[in-house]
PDB file of N, CA and C in Angstrom:
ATOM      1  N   UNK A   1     -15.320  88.591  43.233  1.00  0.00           N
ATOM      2  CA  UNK A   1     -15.686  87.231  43.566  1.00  0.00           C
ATOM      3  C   UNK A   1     -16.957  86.877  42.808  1.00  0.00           C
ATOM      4  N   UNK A   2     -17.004  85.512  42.355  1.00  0.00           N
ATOM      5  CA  UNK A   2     -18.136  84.834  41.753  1.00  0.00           C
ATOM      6  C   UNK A   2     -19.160  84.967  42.465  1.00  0.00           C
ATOM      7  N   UNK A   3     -19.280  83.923  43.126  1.00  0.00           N
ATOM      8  CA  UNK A   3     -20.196  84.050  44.641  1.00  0.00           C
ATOM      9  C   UNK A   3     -20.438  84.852  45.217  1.00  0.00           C
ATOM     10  N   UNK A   4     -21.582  85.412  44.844  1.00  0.00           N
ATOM     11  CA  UNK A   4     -21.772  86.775  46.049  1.00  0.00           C
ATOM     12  C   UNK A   4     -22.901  86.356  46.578  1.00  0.00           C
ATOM     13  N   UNK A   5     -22.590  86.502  47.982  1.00  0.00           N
ATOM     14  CA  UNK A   5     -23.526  85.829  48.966  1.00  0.00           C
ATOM     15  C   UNK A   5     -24.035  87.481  50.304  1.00  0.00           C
ATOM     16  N   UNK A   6     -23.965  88.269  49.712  1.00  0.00           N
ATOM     17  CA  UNK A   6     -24.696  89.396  50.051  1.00  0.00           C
ATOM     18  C   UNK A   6     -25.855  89.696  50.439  1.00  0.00           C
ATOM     19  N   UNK A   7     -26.891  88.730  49.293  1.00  0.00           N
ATOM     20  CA  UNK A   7     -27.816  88.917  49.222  1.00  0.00           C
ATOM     21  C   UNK A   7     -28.552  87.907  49.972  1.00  0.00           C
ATOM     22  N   UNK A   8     -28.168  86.860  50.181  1.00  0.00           N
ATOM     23  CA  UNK A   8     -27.914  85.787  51.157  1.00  0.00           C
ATOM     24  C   UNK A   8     -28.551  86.169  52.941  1.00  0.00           C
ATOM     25  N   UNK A   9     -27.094  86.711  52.831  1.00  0.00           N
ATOM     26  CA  UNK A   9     -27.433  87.214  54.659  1.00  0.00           C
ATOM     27  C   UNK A   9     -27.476  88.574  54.635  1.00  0.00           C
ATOM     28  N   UNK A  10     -28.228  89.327  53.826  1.00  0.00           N
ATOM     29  CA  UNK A  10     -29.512  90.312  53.894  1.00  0.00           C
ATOM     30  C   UNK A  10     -30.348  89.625  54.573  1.00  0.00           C
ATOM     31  N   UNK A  11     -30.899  88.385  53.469  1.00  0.00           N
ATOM     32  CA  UNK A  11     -31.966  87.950  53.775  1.00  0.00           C
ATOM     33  C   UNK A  11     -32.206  87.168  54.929  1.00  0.00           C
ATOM     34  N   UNK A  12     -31.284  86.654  55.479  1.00  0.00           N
ATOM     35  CA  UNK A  12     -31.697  86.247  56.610  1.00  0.00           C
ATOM     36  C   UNK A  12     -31.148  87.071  58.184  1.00  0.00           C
ATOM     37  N   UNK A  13     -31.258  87.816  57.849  1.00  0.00           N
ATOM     38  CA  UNK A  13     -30.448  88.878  59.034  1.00  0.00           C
ATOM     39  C   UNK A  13     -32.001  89.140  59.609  1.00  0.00           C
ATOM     40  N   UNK A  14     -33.267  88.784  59.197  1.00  0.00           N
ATOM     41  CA  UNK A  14     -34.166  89.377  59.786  1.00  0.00           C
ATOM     42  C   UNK A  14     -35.330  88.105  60.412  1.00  0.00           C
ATOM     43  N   UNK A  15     -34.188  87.181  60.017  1.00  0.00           N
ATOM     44  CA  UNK A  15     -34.831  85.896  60.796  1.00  0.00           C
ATOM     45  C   UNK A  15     -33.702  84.965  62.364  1.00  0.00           C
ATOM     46  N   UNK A  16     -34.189  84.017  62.255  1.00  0.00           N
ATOM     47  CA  UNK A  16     -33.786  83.411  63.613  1.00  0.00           C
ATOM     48  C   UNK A  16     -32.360  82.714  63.164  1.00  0.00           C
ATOM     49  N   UNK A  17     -32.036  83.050  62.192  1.00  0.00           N
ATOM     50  CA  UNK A  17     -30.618  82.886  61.569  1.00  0.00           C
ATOM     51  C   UNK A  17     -29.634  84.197  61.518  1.00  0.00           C
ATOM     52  N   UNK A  18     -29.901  85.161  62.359  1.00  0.00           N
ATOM     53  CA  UNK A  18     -29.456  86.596  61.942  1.00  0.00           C
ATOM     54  C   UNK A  18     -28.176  86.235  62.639  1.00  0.00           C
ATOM     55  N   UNK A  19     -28.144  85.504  63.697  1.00  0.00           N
ATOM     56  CA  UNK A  19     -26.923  84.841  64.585  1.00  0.00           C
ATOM     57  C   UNK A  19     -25.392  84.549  63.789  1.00  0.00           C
ATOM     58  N   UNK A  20     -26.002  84.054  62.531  1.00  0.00           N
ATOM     59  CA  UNK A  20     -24.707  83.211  61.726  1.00  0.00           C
ATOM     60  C   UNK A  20     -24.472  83.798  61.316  1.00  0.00           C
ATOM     61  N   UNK A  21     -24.952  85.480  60.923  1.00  0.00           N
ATOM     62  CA  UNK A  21     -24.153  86.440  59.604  1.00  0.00           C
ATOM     63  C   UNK A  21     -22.637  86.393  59.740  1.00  0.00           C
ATOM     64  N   UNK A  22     -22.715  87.025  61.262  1.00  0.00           N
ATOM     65  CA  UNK A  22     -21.153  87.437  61.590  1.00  0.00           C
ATOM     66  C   UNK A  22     -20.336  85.893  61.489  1.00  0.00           C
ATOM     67  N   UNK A  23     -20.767  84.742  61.887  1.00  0.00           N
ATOM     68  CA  UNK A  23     -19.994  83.544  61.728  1.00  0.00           C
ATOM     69  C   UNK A  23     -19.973  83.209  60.453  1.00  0.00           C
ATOM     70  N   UNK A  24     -20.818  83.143  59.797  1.00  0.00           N
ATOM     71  CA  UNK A  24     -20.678  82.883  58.130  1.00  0.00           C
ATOM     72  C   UNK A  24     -19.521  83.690  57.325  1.00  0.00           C
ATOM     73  N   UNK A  25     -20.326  85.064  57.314  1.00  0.00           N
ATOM     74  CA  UNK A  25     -19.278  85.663  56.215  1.00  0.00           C
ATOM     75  C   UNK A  25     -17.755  85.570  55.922  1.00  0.00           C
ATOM     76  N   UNK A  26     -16.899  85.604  57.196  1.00  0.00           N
ATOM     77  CA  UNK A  26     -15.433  85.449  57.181  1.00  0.00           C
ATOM     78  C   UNK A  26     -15.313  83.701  56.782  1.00  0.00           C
ATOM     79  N   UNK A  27     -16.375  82.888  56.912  1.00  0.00           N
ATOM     80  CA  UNK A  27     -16.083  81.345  56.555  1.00  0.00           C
ATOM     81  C   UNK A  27     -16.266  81.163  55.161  1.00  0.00           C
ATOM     82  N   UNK A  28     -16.834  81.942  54.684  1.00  0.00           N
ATOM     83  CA  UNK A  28     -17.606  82.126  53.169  1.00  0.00           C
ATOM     84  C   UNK A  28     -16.410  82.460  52.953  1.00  0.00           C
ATOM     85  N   UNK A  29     -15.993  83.511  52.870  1.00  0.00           N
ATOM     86  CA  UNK A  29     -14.885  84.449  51.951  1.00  0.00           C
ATOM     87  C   UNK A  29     -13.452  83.128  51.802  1.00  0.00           C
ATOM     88  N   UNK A  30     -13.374  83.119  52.821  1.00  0.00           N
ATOM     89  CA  UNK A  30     -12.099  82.123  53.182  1.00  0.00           C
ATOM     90  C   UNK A  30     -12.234  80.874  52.648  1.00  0.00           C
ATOM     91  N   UNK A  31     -13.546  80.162  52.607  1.00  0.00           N
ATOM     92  CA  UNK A  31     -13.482  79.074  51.571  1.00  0.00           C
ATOM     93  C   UNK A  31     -13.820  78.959  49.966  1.00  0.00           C
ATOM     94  N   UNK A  32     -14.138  80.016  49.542  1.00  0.00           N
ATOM     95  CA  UNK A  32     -14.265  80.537  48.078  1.00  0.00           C
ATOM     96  C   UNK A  32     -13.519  81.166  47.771  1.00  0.00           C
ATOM     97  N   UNK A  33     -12.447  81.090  48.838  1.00  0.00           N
ATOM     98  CA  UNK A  33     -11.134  82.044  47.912  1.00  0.00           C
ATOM     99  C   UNK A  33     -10.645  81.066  47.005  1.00  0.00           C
ATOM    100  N   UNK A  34     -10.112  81.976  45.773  1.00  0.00           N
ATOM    101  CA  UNK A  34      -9.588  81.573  44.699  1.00  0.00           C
ATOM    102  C   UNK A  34      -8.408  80.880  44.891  1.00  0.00           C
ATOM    103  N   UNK A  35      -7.632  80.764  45.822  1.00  0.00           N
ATOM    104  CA  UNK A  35      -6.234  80.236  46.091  1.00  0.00           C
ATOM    105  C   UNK A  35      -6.427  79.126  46.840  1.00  0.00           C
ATOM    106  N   UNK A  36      -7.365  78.953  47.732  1.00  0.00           N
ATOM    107  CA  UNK A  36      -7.593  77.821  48.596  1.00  0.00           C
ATOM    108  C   UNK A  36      -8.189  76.823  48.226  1.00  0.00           C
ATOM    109  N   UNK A  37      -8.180  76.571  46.848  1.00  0.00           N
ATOM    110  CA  UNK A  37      -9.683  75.466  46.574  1.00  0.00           C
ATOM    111  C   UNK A  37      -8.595  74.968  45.090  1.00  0.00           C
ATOM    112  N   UNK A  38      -8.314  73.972  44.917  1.00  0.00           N
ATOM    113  CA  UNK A  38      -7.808  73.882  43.926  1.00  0.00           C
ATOM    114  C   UNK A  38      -8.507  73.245  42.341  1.00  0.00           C
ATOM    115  N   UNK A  39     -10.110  73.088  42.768  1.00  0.00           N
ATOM    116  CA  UNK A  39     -10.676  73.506  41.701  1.00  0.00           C
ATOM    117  C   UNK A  39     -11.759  74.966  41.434  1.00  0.00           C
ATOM    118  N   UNK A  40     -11.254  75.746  42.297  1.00  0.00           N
ATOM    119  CA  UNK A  40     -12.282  77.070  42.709  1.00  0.00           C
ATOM    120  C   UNK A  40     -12.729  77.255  41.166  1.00  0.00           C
ATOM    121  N   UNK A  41     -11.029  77.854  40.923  1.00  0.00           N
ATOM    122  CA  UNK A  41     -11.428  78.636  39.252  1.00  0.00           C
ATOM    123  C   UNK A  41     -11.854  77.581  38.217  1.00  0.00           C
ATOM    124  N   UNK A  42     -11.704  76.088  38.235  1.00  0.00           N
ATOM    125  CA  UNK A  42     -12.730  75.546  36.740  1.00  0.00           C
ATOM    126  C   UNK A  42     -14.250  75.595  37.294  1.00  0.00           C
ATOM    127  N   UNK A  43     -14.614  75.670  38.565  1.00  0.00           N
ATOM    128  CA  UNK A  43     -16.482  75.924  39.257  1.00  0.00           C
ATOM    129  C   UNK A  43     -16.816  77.146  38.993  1.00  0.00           C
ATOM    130  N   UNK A  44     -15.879  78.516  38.716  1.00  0.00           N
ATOM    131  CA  UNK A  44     -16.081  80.015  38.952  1.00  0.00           C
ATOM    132  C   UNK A  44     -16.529  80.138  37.429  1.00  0.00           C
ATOM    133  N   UNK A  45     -15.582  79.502  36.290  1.00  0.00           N
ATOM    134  CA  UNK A  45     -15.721  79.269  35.004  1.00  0.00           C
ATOM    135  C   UNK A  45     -16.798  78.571  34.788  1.00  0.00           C
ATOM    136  N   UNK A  46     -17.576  77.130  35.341  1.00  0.00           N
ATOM    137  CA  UNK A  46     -18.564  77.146  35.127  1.00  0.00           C
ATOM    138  C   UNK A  46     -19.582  77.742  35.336  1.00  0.00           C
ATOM    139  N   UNK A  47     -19.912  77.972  36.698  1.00  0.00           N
ATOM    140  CA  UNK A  47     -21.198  78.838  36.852  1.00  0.00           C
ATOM    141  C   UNK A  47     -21.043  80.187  35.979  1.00  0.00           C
ATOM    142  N   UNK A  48     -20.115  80.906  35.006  1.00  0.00           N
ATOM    143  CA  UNK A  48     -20.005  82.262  34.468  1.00  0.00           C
ATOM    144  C   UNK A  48     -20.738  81.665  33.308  1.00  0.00           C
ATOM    145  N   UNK A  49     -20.020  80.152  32.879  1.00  0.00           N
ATOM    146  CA  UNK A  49     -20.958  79.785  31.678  1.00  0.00           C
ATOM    147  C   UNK A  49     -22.219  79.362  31.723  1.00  0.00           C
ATOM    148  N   UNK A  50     -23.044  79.109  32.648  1.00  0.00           N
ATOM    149  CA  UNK A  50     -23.981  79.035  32.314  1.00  0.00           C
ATOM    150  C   UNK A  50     -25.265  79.777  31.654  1.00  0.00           C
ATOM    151  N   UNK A  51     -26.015  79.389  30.786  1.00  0.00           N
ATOM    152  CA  UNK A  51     -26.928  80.549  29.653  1.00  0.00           C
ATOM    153  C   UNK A  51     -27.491  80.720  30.967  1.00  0.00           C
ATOM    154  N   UNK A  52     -27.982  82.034  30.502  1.00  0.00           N
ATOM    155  CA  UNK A  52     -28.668  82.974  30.937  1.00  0.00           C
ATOM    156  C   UNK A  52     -30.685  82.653  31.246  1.00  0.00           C
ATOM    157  N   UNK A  53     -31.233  81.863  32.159  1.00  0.00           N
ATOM    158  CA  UNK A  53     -31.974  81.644  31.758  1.00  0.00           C
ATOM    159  C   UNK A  53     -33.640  81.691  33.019  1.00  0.00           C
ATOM    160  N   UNK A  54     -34.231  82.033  32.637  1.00  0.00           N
ATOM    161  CA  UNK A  54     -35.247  82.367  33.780  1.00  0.00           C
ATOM    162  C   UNK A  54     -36.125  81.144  34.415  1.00  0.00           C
ATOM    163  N   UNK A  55     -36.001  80.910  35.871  1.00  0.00           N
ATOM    164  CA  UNK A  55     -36.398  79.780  36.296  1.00  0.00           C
ATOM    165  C   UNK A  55     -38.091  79.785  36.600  1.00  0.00           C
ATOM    166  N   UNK A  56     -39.089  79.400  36.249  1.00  0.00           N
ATOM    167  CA  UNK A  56     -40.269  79.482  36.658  1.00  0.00           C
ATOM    168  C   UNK A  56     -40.635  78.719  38.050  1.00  0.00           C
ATOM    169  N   UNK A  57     -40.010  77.748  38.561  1.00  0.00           N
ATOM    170  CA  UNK A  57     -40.398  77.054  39.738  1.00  0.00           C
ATOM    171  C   UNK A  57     -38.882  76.517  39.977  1.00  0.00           C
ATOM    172  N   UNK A  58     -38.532  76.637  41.291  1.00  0.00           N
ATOM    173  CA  UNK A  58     -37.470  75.959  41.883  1.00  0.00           C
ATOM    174  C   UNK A  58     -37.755  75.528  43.318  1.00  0.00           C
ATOM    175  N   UNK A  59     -37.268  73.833  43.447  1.00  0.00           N
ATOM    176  CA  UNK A  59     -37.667  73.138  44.773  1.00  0.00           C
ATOM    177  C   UNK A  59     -35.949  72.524  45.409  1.00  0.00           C
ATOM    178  N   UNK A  60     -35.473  72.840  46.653  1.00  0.00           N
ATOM    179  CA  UNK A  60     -34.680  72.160  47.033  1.00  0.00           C
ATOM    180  C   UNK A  60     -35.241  71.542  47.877  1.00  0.00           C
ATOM    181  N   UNK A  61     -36.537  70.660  47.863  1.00  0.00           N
ATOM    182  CA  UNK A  61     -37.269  69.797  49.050  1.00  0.00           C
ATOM    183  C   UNK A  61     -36.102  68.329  48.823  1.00  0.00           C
ATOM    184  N   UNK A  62     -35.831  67.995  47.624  1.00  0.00           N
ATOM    185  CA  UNK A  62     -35.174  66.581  47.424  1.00  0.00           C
ATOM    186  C   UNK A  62     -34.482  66.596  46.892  1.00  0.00           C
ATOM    187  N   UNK A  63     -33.599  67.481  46.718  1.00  0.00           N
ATOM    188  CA  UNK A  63     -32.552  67.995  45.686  1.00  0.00           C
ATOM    189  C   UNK A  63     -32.565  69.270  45.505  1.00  0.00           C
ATOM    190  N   UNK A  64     -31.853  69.590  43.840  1.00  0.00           N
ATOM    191  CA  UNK A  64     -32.395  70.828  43.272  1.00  0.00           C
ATOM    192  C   UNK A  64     -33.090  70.812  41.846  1.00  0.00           C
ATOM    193  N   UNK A  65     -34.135  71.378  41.910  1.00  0.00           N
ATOM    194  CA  UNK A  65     -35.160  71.156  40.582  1.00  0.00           C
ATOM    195  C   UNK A  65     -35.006  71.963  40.220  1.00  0.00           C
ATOM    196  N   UNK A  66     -34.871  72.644  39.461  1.00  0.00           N
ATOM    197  CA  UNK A  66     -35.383  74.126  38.594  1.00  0.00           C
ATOM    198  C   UNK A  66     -35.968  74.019  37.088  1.00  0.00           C
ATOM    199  N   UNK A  67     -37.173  74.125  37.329  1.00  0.00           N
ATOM    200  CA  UNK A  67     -37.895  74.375  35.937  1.00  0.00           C
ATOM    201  C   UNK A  67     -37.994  75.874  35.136  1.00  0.00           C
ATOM    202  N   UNK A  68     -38.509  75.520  34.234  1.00  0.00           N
ATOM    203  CA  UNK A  68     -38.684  76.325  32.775  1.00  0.00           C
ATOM    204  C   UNK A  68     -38.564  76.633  31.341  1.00  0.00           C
ATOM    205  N   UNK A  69     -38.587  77.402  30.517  1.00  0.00           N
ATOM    206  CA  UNK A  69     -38.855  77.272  29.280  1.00  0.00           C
ATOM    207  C   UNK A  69     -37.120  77.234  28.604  1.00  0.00           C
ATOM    208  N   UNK A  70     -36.081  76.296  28.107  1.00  0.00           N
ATOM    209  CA  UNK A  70     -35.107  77.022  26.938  1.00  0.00           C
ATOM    210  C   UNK A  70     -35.132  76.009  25.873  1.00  0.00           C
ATOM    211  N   UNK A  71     -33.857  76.321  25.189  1.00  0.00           N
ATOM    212  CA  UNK A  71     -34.073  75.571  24.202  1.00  0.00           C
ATOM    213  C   UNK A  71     -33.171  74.551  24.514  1.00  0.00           C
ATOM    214  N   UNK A  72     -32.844  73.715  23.168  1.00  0.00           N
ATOM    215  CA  UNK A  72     -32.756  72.700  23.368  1.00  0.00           C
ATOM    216  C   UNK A  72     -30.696  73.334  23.142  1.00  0.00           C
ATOM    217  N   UNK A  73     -30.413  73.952  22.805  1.00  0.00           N
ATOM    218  CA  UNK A  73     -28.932  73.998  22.876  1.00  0.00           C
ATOM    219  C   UNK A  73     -28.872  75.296  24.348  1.00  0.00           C
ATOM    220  N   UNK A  74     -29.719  75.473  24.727  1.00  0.00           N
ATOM    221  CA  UNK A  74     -29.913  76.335  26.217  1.00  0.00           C
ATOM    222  C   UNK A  74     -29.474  75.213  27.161  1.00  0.00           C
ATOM    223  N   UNK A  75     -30.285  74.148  27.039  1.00  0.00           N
ATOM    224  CA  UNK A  75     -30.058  73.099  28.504  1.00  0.00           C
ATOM    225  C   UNK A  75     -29.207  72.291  28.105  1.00  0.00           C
ATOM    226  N   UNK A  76     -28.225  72.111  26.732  1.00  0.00           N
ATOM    227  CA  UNK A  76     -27.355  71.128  26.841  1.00  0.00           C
ATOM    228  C   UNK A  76     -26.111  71.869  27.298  1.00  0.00           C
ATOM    229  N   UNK A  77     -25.875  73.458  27.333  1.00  0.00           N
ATOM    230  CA  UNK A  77     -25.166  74.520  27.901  1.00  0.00           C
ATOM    231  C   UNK A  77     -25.412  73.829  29.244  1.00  0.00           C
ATOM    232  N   UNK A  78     -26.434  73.898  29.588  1.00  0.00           N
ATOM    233  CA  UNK A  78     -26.858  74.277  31.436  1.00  0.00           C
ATOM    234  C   UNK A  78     -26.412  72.548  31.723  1.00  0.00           C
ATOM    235  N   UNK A  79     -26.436  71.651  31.122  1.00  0.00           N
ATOM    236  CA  UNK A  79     -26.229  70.218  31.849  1.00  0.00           C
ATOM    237  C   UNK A  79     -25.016  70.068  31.546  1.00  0.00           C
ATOM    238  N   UNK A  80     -24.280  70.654  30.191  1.00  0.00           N
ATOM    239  CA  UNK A  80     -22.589  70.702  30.241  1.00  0.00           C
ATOM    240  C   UNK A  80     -21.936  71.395  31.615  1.00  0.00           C
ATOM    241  N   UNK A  81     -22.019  72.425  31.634  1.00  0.00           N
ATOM    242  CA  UNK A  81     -21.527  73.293  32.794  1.00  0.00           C
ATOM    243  C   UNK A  81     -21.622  73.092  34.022  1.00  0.00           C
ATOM    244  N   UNK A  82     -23.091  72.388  34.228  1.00  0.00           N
ATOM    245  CA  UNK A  82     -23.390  71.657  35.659  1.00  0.00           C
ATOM    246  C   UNK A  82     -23.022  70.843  36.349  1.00  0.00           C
ATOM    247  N   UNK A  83     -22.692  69.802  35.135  1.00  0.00           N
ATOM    248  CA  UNK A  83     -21.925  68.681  34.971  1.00  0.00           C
ATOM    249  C   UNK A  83     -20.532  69.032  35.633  1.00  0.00           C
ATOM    250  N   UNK A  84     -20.190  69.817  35.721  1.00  0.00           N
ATOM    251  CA  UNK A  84     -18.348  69.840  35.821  1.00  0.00           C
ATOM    252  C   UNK A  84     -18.332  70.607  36.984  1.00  0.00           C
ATOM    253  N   UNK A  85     -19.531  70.415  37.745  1.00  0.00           N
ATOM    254  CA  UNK A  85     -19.591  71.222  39.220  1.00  0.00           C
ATOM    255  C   UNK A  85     -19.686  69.849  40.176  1.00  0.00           C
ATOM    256  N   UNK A  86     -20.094  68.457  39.513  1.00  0.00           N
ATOM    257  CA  UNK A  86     -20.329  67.324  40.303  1.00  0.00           C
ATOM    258  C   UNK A  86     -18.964  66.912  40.809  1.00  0.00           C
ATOM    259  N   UNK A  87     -18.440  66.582  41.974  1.00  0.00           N
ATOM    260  CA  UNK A  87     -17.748  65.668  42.515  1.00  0.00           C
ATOM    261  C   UNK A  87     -17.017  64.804  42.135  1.00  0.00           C
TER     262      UNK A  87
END
């Protein structure tokens, strides 16, 4: 699976969210399955394409921001691919 959300509810298994692991995970698996989503695999294909690239600051206060340094055929990769994750 693309999505690995492992690391996910590690992390919150030791907060006041530790409640949802067991309700999450079987909802996770089951809605990122590859058969149930009939655009799963062109989103699985995008996020694989996206460059490779190191974020220096990321805010989901009003969205999602993610800053840092690439180039200029780095972020037209990252806004192609992103692009085809929108709605």
């Amino acid at each position: 699976m693309l999505f690995e959300y492992e690391p996910f509810f590690d992390m919150i298994q030791g907060t006041q969210l530790a409640g949802w692991v067991d309700v999450l995970r079987p909802l996770t698996t089951a809605a990122m399955h590859r058969d149930g989503h009939g655009k799963m695999a062109a989103w699985q294909h995008a996020v694989a394409s996206l460059p490779d690239l190191t974020a220096t600051t990321v805010s989901l206060a009003d969205g999602v921001t993610v800053d840092g340094i690439c180039g200029a055929d780095q972020r037209a990769q990252a806004i192609k691919h992103l692009s085809s994750l929108h709605p």
